[in-house]
PDB file of N, CA and C in Angstrom:
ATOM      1  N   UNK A   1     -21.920 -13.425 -17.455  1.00  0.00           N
ATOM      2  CA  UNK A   1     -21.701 -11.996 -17.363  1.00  0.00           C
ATOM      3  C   UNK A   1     -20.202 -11.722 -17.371  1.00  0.00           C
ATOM      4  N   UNK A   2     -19.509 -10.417 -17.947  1.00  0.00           N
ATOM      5  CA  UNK A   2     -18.172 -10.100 -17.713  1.00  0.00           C
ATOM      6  C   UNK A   2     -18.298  -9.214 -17.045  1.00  0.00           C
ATOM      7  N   UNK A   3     -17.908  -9.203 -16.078  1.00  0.00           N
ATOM      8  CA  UNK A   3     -17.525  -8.500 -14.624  1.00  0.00           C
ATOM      9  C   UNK A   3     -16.777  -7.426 -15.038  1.00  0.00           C
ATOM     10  N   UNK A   4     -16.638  -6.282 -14.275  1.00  0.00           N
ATOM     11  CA  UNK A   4     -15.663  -5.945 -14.273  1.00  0.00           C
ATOM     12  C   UNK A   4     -15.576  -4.072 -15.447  1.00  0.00           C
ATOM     13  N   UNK A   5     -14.299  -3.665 -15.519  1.00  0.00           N
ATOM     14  CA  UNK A   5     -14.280  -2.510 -16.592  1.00  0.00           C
ATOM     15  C   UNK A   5     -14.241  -3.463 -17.896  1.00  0.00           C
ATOM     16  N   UNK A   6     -15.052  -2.149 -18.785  1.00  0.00           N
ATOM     17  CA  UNK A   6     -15.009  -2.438 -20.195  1.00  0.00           C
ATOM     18  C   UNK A   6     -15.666  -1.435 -20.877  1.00  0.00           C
ATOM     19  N   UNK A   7     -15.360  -1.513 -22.123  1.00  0.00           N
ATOM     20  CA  UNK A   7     -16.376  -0.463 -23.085  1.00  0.00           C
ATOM     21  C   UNK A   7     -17.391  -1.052 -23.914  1.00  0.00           C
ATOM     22  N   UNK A   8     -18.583  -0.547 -23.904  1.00  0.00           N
ATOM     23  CA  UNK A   8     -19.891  -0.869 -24.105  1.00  0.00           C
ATOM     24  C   UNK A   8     -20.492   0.331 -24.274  1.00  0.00           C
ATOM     25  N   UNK A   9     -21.694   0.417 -25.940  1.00  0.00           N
ATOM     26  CA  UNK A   9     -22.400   0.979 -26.099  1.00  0.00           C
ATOM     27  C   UNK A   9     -23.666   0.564 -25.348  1.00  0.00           C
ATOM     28  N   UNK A  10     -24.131   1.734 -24.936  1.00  0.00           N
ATOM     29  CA  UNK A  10     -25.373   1.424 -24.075  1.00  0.00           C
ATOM     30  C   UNK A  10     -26.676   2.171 -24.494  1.00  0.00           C
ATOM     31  N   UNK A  11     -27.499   1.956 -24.336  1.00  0.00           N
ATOM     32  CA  UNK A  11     -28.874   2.091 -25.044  1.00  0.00           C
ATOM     33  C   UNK A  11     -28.530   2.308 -25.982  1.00  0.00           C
ATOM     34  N   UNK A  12     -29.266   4.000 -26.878  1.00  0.00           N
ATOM     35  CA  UNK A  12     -28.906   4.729 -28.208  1.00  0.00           C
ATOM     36  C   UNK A  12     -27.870   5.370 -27.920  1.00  0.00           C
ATOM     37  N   UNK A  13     -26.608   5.425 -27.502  1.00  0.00           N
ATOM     38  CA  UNK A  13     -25.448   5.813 -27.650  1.00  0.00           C
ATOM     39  C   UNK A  13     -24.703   5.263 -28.810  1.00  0.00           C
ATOM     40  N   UNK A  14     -23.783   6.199 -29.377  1.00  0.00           N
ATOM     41  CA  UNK A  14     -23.281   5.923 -30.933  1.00  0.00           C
ATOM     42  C   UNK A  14     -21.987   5.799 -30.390  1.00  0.00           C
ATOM     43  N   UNK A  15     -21.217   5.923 -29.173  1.00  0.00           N
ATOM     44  CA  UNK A  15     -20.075   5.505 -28.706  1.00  0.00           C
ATOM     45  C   UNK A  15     -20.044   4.664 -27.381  1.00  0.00           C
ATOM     46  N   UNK A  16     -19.047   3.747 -27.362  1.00  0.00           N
ATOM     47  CA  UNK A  16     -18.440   3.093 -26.135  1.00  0.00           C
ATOM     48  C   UNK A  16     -18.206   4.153 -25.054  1.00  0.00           C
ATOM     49  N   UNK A  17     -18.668   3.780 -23.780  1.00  0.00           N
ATOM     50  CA  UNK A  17     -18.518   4.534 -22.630  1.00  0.00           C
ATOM     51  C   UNK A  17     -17.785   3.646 -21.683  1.00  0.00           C
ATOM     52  N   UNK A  18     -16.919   3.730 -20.685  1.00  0.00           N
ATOM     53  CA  UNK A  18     -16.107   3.028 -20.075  1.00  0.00           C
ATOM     54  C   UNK A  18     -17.448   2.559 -18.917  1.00  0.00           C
ATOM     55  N   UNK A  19     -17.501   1.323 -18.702  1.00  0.00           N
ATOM     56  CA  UNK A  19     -18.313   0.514 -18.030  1.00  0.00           C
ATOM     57  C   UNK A  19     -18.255  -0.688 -17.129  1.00  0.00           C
ATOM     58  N   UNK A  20     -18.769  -0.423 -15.753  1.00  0.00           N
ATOM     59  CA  UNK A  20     -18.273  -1.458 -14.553  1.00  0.00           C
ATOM     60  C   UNK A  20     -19.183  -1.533 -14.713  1.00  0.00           C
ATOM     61  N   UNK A  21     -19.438  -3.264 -14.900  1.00  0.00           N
ATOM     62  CA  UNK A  21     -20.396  -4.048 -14.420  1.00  0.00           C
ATOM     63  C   UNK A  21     -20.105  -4.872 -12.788  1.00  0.00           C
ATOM     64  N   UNK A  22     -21.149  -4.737 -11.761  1.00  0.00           N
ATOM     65  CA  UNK A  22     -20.775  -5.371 -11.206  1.00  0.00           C
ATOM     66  C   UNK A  22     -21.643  -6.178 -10.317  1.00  0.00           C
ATOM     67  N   UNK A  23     -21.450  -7.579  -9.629  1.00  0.00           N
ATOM     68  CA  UNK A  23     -22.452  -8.650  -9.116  1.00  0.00           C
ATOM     69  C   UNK A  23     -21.635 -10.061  -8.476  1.00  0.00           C
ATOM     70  N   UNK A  24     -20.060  -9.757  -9.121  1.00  0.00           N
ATOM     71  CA  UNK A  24     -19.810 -11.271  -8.433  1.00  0.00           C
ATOM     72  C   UNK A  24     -19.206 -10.710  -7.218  1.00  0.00           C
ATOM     73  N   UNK A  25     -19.032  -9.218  -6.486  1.00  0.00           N
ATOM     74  CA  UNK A  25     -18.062  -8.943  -5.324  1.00  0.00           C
ATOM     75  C   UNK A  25     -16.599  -8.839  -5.883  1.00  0.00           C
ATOM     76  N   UNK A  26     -15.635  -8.948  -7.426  1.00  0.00           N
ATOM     77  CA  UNK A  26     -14.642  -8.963  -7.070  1.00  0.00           C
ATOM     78  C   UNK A  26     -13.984  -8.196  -7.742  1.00  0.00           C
ATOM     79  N   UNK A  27     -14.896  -6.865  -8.192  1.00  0.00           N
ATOM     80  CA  UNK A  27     -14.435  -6.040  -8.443  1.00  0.00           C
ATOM     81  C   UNK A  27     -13.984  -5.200  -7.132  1.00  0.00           C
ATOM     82  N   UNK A  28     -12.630  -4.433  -7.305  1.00  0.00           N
ATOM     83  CA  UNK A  28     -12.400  -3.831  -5.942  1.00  0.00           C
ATOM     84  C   UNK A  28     -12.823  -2.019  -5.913  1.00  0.00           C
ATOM     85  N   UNK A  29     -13.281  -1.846  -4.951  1.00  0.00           N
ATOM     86  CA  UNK A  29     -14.583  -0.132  -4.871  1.00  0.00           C
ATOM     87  C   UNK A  29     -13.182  -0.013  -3.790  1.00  0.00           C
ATOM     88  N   UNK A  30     -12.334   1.263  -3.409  1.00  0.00           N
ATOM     89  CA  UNK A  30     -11.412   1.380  -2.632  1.00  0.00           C
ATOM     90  C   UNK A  30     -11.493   3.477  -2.935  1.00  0.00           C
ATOM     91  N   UNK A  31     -11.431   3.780  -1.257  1.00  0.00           N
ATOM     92  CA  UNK A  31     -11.865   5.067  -0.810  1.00  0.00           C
ATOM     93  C   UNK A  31     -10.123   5.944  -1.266  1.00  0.00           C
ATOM     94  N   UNK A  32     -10.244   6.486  -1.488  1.00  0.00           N
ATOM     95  CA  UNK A  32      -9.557   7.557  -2.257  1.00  0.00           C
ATOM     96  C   UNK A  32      -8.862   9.174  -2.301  1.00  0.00           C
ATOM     97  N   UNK A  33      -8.620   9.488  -1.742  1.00  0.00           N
ATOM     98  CA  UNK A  33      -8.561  11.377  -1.233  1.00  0.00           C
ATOM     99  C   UNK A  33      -7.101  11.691  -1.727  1.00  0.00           C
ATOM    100  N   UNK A  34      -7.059  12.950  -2.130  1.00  0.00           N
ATOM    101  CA  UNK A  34      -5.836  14.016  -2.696  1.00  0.00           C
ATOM    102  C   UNK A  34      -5.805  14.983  -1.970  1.00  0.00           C
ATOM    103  N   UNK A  35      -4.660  15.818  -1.826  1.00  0.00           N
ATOM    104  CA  UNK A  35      -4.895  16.974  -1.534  1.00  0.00           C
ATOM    105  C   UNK A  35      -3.656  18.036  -2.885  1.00  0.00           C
ATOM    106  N   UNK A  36      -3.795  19.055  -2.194  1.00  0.00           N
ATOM    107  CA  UNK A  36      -2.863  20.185  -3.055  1.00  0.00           C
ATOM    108  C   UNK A  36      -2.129  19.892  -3.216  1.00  0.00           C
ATOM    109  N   UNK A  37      -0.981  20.410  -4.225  1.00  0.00           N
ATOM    110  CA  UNK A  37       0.573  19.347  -4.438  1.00  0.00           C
ATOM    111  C   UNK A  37       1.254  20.000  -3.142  1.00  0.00           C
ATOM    112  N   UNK A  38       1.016  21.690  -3.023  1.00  0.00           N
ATOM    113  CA  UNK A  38       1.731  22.482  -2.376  1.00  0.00           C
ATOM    114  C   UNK A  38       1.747  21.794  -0.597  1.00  0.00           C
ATOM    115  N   UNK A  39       0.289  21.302  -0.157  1.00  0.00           N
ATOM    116  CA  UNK A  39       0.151  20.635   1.195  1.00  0.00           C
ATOM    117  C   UNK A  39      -0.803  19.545   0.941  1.00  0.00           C
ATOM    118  N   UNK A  40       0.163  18.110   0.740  1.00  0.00           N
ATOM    119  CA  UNK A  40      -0.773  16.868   0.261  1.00  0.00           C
ATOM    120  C   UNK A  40      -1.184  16.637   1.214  1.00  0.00           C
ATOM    121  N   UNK A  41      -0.742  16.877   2.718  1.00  0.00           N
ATOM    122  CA  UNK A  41      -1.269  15.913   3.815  1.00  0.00           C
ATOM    123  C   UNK A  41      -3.187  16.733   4.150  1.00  0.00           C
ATOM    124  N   UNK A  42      -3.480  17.391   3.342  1.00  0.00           N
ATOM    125  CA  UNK A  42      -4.746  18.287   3.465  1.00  0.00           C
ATOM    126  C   UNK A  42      -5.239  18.030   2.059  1.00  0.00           C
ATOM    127  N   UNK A  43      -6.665  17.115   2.420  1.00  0.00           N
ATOM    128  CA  UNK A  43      -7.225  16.656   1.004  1.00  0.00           C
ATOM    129  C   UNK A  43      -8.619  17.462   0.902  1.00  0.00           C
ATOM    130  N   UNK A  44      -8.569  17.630  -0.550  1.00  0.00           N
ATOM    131  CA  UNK A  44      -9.240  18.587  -0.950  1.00  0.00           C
ATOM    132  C   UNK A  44     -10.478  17.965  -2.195  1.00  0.00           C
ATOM    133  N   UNK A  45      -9.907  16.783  -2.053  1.00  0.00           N
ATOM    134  CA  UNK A  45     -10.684  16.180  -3.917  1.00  0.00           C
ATOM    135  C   UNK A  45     -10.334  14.231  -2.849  1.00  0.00           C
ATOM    136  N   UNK A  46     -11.871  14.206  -2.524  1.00  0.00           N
ATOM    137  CA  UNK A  46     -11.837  12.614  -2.425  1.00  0.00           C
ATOM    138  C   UNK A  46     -12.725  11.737  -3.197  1.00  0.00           C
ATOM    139  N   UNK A  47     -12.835  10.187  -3.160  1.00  0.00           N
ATOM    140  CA  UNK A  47     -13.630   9.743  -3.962  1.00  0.00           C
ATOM    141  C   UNK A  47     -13.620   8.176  -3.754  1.00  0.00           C
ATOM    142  N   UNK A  48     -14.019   7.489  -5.456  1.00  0.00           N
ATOM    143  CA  UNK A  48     -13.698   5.735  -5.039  1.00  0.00           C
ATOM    144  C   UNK A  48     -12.921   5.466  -5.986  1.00  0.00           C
ATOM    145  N   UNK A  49     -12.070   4.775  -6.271  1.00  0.00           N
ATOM    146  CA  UNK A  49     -11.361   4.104  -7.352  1.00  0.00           C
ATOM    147  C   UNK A  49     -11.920   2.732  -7.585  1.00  0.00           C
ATOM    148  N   UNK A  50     -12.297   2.099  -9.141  1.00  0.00           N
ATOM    149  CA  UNK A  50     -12.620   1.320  -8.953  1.00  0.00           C
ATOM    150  C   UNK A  50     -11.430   0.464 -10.119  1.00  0.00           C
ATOM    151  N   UNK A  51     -11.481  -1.009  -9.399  1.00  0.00           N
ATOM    152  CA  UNK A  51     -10.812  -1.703 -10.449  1.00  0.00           C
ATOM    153  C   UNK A  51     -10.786  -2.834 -10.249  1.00  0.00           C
ATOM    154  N   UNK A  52     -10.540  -3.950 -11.512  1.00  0.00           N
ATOM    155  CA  UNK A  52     -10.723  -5.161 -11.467  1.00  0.00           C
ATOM    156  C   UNK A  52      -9.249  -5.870 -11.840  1.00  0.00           C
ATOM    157  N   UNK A  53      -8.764  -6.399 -10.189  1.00  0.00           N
ATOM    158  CA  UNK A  53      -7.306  -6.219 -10.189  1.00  0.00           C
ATOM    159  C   UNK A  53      -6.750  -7.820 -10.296  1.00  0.00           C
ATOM    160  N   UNK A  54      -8.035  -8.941  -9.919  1.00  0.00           N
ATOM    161  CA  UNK A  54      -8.101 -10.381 -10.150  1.00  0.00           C
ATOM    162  C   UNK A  54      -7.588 -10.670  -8.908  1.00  0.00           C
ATOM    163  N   UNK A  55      -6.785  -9.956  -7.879  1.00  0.00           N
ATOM    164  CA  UNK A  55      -6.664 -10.630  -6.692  1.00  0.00           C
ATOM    165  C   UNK A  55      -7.137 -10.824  -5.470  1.00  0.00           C
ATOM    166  N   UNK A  56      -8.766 -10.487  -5.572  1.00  0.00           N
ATOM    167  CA  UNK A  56      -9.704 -10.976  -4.950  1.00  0.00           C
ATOM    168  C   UNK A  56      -9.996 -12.422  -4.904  1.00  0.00           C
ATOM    169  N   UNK A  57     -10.075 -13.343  -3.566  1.00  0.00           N
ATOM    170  CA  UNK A  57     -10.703 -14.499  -3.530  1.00  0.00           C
ATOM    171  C   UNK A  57     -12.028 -14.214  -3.257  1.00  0.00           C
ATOM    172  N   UNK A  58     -11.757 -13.357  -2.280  1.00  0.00           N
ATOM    173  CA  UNK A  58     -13.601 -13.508  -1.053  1.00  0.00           C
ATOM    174  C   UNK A  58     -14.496 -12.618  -2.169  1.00  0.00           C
ATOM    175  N   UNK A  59     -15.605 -13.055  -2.043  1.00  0.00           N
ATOM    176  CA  UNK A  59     -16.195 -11.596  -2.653  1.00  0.00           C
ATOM    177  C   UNK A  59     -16.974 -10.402  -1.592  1.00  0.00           C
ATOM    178  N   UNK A  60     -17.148  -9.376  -2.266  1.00  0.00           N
ATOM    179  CA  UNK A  60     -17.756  -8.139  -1.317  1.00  0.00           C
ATOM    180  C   UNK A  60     -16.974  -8.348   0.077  1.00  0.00           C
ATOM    181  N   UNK A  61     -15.306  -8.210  -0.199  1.00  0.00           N
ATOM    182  CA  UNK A  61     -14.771  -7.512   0.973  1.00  0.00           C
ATOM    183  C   UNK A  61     -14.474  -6.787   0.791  1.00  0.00           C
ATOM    184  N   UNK A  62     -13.983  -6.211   2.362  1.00  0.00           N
ATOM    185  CA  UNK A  62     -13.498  -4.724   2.574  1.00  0.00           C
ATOM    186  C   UNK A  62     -11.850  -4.923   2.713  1.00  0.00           C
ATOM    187  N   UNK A  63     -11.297  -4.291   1.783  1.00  0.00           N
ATOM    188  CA  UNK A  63      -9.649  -4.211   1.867  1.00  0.00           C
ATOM    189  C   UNK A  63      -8.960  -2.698   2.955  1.00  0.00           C
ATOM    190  N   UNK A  64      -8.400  -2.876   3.479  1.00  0.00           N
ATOM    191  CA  UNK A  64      -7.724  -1.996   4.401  1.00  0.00           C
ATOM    192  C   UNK A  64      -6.242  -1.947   4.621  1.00  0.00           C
ATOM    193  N   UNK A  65      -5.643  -0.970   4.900  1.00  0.00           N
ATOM    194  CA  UNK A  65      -4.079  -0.517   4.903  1.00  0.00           C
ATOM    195  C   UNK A  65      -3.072  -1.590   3.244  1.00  0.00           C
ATOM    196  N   UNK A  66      -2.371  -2.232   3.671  1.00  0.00           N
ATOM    197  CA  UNK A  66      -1.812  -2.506   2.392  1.00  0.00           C
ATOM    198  C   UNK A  66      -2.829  -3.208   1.470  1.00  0.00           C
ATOM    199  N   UNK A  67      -3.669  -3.937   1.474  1.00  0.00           N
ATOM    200  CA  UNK A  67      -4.083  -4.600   0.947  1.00  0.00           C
ATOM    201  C   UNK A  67      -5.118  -3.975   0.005  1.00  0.00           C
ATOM    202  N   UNK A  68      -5.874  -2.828   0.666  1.00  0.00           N
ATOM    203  CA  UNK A  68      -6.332  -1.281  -0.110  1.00  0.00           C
ATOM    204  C   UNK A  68      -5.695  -0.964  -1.246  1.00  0.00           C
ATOM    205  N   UNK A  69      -4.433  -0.289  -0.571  1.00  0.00           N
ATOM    206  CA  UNK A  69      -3.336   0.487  -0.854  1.00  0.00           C
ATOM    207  C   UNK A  69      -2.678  -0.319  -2.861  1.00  0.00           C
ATOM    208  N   UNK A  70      -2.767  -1.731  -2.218  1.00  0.00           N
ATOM    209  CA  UNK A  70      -2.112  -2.421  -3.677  1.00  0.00           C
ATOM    210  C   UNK A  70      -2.580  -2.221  -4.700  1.00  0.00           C
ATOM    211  N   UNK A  71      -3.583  -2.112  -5.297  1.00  0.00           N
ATOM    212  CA  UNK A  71      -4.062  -1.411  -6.702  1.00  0.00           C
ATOM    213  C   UNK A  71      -3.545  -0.320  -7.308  1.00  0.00           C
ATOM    214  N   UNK A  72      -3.676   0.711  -6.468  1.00  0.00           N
ATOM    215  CA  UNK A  72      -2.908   2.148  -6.432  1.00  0.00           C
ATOM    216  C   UNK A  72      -1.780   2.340  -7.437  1.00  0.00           C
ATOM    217  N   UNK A  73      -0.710   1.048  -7.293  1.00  0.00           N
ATOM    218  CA  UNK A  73       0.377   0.809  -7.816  1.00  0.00           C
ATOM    219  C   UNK A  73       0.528   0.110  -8.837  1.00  0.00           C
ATOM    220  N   UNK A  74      -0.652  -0.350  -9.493  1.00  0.00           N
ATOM    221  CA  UNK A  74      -0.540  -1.373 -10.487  1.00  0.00           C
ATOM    222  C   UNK A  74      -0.996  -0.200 -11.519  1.00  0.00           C
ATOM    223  N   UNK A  75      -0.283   0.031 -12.225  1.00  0.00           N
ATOM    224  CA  UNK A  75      -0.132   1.324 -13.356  1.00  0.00           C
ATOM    225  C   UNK A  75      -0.982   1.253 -14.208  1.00  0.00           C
ATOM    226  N   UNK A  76      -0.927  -0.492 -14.747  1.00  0.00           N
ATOM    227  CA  UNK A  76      -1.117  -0.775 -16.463  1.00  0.00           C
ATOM    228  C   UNK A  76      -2.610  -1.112 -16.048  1.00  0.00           C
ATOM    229  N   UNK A  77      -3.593  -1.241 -15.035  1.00  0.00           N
ATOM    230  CA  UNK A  77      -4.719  -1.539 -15.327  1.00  0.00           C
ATOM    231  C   UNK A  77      -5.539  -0.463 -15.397  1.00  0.00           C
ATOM    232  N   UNK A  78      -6.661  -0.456 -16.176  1.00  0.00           N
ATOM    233  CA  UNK A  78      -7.581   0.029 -16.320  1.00  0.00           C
ATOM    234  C   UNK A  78      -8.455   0.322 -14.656  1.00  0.00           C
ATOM    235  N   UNK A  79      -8.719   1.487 -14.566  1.00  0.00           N
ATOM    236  CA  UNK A  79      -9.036   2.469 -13.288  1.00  0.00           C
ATOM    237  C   UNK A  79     -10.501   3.291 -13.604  1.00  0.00           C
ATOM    238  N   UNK A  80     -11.046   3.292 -13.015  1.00  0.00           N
ATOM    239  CA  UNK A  80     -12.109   4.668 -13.078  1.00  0.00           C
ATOM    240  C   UNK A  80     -12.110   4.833 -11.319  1.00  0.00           C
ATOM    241  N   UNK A  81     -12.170   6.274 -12.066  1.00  0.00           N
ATOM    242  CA  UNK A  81     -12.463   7.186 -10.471  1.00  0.00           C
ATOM    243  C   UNK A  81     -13.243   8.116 -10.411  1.00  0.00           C
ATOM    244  N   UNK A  82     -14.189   8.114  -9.658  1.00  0.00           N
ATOM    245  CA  UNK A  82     -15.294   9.417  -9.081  1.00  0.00           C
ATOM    246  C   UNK A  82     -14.865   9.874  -8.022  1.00  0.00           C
ATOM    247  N   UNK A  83     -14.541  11.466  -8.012  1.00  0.00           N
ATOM    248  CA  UNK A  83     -13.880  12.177  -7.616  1.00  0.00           C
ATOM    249  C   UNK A  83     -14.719  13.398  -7.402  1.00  0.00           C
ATOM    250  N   UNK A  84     -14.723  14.128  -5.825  1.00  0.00           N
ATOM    251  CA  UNK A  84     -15.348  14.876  -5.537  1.00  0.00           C
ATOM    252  C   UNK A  84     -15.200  16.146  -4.749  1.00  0.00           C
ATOM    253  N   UNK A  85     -15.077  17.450  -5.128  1.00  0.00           N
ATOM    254  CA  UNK A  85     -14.553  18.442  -4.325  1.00  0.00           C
ATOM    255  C   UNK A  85     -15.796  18.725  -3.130  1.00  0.00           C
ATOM    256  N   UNK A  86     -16.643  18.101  -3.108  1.00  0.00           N
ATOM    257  CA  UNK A  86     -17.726  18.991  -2.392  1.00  0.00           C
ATOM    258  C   UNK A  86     -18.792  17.747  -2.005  1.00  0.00           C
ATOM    259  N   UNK A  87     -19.109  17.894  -0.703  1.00  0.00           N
ATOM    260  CA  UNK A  87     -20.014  16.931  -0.180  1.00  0.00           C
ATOM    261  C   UNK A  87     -20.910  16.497  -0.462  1.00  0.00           C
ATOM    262  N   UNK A  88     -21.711  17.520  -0.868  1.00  0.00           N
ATOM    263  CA  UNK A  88     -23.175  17.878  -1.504  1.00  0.00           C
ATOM    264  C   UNK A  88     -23.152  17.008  -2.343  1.00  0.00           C
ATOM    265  N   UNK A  89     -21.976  16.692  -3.660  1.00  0.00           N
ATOM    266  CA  UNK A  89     -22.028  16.097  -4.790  1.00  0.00           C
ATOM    267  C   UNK A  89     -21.887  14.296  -4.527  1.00  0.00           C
ATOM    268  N   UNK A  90     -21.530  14.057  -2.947  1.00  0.00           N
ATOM    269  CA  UNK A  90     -21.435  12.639  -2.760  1.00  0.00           C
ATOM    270  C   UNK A  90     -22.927  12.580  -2.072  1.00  0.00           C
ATOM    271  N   UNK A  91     -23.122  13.311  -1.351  1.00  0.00           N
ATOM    272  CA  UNK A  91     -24.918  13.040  -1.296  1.00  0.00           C
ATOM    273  C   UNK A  91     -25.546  12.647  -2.051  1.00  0.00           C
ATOM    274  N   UNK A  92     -25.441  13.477  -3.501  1.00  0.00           N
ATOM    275  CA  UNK A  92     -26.579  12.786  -4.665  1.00  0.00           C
ATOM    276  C   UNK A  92     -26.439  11.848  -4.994  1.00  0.00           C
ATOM    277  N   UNK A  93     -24.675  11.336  -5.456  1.00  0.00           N
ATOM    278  CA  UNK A  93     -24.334  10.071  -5.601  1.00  0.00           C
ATOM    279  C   UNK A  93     -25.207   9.176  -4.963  1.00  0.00           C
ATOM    280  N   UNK A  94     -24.998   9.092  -3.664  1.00  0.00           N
ATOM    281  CA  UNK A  94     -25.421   8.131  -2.348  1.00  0.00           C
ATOM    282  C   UNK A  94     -27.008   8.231  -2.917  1.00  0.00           C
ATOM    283  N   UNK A  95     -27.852   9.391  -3.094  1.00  0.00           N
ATOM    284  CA  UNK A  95     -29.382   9.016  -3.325  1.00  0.00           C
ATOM    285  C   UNK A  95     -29.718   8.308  -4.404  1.00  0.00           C
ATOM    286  N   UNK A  96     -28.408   8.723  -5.473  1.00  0.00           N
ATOM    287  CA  UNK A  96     -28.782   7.759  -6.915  1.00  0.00           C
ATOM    288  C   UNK A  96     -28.917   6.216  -6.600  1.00  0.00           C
ATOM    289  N   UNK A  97     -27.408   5.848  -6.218  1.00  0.00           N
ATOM    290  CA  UNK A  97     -26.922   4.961  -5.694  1.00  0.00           C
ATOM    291  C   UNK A  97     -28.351   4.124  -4.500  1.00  0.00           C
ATOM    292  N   UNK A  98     -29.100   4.958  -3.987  1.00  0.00           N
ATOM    293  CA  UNK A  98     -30.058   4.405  -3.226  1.00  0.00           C
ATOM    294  C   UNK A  98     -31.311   3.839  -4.327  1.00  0.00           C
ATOM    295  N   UNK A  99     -31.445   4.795  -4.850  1.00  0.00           N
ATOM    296  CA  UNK A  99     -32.628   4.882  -6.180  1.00  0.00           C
ATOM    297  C   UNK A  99     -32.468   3.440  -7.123  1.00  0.00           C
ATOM    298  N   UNK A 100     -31.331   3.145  -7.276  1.00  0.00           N
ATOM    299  CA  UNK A 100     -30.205   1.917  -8.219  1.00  0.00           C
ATOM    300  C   UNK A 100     -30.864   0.888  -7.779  1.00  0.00           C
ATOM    301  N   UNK A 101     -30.625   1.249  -6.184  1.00  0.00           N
ATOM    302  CA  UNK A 101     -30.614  -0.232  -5.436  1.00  0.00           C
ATOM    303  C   UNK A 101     -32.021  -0.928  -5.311  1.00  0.00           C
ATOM    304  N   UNK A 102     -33.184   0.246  -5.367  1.00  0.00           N
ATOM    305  CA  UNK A 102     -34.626   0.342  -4.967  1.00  0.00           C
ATOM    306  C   UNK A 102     -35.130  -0.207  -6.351  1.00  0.00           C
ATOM    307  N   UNK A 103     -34.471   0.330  -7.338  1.00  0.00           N
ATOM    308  CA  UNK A 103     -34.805  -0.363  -8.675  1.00  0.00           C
ATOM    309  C   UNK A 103     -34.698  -1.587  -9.194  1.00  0.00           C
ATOM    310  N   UNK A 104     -33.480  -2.268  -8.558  1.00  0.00           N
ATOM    311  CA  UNK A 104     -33.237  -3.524  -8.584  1.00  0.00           C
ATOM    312  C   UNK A 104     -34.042  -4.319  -8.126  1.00  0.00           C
ATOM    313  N   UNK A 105     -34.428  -3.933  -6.448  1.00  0.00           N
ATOM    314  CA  UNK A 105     -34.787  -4.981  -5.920  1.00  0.00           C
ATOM    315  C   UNK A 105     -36.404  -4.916  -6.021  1.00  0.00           C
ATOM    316  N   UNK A 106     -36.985  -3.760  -6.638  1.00  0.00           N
ATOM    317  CA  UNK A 106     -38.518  -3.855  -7.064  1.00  0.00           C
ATOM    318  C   UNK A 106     -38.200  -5.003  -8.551  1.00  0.00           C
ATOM    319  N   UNK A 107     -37.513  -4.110  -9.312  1.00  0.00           N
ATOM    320  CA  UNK A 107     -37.222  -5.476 -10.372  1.00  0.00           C
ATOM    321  C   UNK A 107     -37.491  -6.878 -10.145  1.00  0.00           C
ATOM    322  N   UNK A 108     -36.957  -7.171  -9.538  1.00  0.00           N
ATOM    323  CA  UNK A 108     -36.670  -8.481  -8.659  1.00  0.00           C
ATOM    324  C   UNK A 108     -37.835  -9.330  -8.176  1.00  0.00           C
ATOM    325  N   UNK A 109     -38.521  -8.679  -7.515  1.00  0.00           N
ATOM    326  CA  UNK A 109     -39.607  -9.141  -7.023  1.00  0.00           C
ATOM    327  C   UNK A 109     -40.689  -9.626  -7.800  1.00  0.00           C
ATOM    328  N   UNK A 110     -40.977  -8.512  -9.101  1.00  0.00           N
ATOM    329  CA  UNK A 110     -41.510  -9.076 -10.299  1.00  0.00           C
ATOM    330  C   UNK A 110     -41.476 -10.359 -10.827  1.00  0.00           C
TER     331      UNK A 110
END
């Protein structure tokens, strides 16, 4: 498997869509928030950034204060971000995201 961002046509799609695959843990999922330019310290638009930055050993950890923070700064890699003004819209996420997981692991069992 290639881990990680990439572009891939998927089902009947006639174009490449930007695409995280993920299963080995070392892609990094890292929590995210903005606010107004006028008052940044008040965030208004939060979310996840995701990216595959290679300086993961462990897999499926949790990165915190600098070690979070280091991706942020690495310019030239490839990034996706889901980004959200409104709660409601990370709820559904979270039920899809539940639905994903329920699908897998009925899969699985098969």
């Amino acid at each position: 498997m290639n881990y990680g961002i990439q572009k891939v046509i998927v089902g009947d799609d006639n174009v490449a869509s930007t695409y995280a695959l993920f299963g080995d843990g070392l892609t990094r999922i890292s929590t995210v928030g903005w606010g107004p330019q006028e008052t940044p310290e008040q965030v208004d638009r939060a979310g996840v950034q995701i990216c595959r930055d290679g300086d993961e050993t462990e897999p499926y950890g949790t990165f915190k204060g600098e070690a979070a923070d280091h991706v942020n700064h690495l310019p030239d890699l490839e990034k996706i971000y889901l980004v959200f003004e409104n709660t409601r819209s990370i709820d559904v996420m979270i039920a899809r995201l539940e639905e994903a997981k329920q699908t897998l692991l009925e899969g699985r069992d098969q």
